[in-house]
N, C-alpha and C. Protein backbone atom coordinates (compact mmCIF):
# COMPACT_ATOMS: atom_id res chain seq x y z
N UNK A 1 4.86 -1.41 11.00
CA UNK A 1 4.19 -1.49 9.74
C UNK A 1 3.53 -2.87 9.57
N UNK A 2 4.36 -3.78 10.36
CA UNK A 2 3.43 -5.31 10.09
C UNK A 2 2.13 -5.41 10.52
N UNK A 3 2.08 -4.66 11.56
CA UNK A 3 1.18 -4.95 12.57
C UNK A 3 -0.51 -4.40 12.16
N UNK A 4 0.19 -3.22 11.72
CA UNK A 4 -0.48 -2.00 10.55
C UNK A 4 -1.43 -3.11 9.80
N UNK A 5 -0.56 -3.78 9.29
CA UNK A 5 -0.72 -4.46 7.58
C UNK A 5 -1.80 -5.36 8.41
N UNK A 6 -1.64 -6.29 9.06
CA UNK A 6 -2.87 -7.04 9.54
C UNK A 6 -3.80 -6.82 10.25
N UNK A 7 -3.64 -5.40 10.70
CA UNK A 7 -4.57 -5.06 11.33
C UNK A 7 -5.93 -4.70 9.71
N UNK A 8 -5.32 -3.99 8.61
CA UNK A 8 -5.68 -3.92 7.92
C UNK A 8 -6.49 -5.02 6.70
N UNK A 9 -5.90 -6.25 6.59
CA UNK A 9 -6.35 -6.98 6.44
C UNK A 9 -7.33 -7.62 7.33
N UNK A 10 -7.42 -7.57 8.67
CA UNK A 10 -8.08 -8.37 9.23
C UNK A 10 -9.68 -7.48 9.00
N UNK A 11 -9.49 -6.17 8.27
CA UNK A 11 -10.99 -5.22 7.79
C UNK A 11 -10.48 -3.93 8.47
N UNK A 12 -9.47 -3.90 9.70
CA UNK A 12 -9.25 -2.07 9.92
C UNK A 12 -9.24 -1.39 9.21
N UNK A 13 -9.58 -0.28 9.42
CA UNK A 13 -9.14 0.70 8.41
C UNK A 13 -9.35 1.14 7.28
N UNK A 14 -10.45 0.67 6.61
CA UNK A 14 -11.64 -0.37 5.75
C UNK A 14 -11.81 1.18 4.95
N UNK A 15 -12.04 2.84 5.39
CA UNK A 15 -11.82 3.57 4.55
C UNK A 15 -10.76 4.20 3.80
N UNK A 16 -9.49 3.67 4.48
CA UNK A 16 -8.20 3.88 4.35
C UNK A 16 -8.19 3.98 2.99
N UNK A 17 -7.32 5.08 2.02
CA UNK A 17 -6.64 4.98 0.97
C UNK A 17 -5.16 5.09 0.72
N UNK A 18 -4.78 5.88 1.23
CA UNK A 18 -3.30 5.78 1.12
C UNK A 18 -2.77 5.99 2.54
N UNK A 19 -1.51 5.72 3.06
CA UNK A 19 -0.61 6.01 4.20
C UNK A 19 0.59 6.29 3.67
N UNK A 20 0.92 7.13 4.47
CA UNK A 20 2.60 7.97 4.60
C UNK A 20 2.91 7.76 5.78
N UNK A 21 4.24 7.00 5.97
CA UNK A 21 4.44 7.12 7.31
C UNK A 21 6.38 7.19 7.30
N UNK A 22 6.77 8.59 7.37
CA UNK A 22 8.45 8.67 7.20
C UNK A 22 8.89 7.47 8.13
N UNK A 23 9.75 7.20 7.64
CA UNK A 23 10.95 5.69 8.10
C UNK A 23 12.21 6.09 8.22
N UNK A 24 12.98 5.84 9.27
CA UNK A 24 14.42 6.00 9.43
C UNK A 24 15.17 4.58 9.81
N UNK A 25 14.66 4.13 10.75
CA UNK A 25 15.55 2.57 11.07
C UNK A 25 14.57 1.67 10.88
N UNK A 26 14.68 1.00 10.09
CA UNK A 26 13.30 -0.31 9.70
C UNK A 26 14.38 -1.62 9.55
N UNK A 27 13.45 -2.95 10.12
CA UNK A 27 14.05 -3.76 9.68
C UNK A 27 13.19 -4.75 8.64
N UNK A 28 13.82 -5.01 7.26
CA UNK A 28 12.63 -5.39 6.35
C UNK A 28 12.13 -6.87 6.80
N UNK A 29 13.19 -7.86 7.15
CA UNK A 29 12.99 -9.03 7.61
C UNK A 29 11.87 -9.00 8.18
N UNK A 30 11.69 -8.07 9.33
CA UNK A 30 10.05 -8.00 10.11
C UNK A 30 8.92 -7.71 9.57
N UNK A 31 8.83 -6.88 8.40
CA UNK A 31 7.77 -6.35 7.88
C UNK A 31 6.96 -7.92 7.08
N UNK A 32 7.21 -8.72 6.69
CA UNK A 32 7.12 -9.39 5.72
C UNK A 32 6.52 -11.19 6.94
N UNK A 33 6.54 -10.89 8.47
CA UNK A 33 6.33 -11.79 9.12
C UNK A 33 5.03 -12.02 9.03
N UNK A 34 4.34 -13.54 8.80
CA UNK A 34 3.10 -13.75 9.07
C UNK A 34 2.10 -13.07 7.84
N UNK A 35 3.01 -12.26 7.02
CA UNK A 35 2.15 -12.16 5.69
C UNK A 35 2.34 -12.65 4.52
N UNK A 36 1.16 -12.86 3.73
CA UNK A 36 1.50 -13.63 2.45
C UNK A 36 1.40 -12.38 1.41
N UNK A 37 2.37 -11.91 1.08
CA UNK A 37 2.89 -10.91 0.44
C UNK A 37 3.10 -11.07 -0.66
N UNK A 38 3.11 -10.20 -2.21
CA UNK A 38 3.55 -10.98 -3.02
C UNK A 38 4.12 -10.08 -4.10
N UNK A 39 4.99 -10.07 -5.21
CA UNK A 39 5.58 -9.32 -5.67
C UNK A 39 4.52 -8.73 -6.73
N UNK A 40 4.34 -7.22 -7.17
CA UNK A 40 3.51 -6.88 -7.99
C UNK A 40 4.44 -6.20 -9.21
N UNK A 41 3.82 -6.07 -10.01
CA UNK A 41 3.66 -4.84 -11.42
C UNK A 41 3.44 -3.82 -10.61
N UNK A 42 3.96 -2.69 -11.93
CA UNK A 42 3.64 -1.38 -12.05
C UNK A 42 1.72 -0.64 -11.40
N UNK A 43 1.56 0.14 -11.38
CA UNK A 43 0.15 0.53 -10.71
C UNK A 43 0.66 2.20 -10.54
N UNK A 44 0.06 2.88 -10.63
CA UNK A 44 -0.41 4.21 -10.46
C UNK A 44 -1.25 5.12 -9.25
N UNK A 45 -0.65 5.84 -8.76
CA UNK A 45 -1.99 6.65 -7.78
C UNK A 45 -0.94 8.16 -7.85
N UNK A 46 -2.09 8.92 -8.47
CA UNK A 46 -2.55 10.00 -8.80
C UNK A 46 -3.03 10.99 -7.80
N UNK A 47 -2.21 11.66 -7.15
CA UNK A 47 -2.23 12.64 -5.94
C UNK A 47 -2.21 14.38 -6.37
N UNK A 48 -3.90 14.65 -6.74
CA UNK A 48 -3.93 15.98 -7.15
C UNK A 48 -3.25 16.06 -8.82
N UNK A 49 -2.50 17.02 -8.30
CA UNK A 49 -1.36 17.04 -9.84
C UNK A 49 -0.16 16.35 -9.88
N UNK A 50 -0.36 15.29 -8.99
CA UNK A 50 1.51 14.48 -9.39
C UNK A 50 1.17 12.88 -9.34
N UNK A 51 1.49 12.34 -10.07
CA UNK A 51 1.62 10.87 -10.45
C UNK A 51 2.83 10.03 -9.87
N UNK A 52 2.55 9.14 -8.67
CA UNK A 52 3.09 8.19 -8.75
C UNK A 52 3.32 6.96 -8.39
N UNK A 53 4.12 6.44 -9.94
CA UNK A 53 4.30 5.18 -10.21
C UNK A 53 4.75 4.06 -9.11
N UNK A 54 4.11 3.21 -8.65
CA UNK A 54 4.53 2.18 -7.74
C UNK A 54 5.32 0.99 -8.30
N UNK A 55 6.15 1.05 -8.69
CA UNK A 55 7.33 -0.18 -9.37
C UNK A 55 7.76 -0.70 -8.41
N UNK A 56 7.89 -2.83 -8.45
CA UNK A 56 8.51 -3.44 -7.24
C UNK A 56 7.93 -3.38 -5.85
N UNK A 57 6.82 -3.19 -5.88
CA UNK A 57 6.41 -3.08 -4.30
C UNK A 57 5.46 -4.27 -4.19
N UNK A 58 5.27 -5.00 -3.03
CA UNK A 58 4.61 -5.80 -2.38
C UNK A 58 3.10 -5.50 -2.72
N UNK A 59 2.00 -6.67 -2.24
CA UNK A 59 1.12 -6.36 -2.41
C UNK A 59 0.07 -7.75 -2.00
N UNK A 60 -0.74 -7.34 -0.79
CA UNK A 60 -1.82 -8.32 0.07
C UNK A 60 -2.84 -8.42 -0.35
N UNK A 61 -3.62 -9.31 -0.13
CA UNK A 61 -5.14 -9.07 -0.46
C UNK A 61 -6.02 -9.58 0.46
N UNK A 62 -7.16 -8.97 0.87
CA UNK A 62 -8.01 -8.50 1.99
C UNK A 62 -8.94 -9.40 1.60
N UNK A 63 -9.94 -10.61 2.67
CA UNK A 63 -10.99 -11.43 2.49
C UNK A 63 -11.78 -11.10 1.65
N UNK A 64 -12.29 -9.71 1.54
CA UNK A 64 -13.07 -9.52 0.62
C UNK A 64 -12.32 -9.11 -0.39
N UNK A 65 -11.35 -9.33 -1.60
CA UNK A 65 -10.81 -9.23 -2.50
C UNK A 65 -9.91 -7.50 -2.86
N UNK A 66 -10.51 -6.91 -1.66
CA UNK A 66 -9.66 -5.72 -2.09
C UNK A 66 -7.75 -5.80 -1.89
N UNK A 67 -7.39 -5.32 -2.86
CA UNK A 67 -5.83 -5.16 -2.91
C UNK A 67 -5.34 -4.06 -2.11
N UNK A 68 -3.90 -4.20 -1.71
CA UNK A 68 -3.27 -3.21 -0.93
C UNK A 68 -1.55 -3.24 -1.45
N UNK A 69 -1.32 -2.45 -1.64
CA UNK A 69 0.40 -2.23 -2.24
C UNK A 69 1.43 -1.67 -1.29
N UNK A 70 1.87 -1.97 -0.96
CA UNK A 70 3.38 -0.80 -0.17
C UNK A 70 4.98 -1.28 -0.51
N UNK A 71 5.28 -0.17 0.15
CA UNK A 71 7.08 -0.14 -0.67
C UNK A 71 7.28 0.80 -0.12
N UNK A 72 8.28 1.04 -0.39
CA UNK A 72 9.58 2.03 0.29
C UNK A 72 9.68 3.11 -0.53
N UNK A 73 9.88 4.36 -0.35
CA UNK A 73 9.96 5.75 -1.63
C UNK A 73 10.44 6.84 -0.85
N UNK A 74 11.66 7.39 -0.93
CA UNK A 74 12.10 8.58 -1.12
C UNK A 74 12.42 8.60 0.83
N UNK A 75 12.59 7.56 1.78
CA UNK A 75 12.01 7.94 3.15
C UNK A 75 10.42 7.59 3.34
N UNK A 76 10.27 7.07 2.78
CA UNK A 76 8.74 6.95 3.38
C UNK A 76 8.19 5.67 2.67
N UNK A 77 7.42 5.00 3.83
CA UNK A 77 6.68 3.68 3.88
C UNK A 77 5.51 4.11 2.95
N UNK A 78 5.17 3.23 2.09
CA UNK A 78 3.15 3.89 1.45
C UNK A 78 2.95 2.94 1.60
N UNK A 79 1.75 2.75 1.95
CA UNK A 79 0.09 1.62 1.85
C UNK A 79 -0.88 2.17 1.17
N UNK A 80 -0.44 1.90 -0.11
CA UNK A 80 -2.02 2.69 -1.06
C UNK A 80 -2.87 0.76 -1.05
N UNK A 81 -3.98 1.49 -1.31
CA UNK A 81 -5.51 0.66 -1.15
C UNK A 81 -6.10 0.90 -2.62
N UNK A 82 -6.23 -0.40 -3.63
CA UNK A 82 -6.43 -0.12 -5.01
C UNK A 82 -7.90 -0.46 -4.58
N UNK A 83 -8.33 0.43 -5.60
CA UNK A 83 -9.91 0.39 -5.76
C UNK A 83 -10.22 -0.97 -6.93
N UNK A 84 -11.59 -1.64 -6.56
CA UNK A 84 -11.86 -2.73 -7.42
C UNK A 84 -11.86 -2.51 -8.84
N UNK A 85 -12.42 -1.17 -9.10
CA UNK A 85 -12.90 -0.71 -10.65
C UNK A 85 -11.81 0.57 -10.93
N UNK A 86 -10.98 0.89 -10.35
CA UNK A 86 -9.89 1.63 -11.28
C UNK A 86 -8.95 1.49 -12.26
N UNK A 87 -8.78 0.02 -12.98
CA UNK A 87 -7.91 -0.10 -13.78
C UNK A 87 -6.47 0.01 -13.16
N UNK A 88 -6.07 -0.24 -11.81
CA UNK A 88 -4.80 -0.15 -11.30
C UNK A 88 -4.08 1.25 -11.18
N UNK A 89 -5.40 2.22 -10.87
CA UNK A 89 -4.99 3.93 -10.75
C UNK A 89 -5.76 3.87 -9.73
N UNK A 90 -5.16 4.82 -8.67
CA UNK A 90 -5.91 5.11 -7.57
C UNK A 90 -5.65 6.96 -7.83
N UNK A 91 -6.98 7.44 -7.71
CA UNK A 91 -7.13 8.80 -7.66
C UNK A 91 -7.32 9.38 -7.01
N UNK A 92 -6.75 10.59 -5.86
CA UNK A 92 -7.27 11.46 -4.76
C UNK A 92 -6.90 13.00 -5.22
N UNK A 93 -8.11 13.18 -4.68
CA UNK A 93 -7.95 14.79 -4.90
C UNK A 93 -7.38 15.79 -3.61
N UNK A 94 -6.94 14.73 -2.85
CA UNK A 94 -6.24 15.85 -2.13
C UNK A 94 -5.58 14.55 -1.43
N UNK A 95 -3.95 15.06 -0.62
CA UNK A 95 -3.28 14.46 0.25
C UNK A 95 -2.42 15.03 1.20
């Protein structure tokens, strides 16, 4: 997932909106190497008909000012990608 994360910052992935990626043995110490990470607020992304809330999760920001959030939920890693002009909701109509 670190590797992910800077690859992403460094511009990969540049249409990316959200990632799912199930997790079973992670070590968090690693995730957090070589990035300047930082604790966020609440934020929203809106998947079809279900809402949800991102509370406590990390959050990078990309040369050109776009934001990126991830955290841990239910088994599974997310990397949602906030849009500049959403008000801290990210909306997809399908996932």
């Amino acid at each position: 997932m670190n590797r992910f994360i800077k690859h992403w910052l460094k511009g990969g992935s540049h249409r990316l909106e959200v990632l799912r990626v199930v997790v079973f043995d992670f070590f968090i110490d690693r995730l957090f190497d070589g990035l300047n990470a930082r604790n966020s607020d609440e934020k929203m992304v809106v998947l079809s008909h279900y809402q949800l809330a991102f509370n406590g999760f990390f959050e990078v920001v990309r040369s050109d000012g776009i934001t990126a959030g991830f955290t841990f939920f239910n088994g599974y890693f997310w990397f949602v990608v906030w849009p500049k002009d959403a008000e801290n909701v990210l909306y997809l109509d399908s996932f």
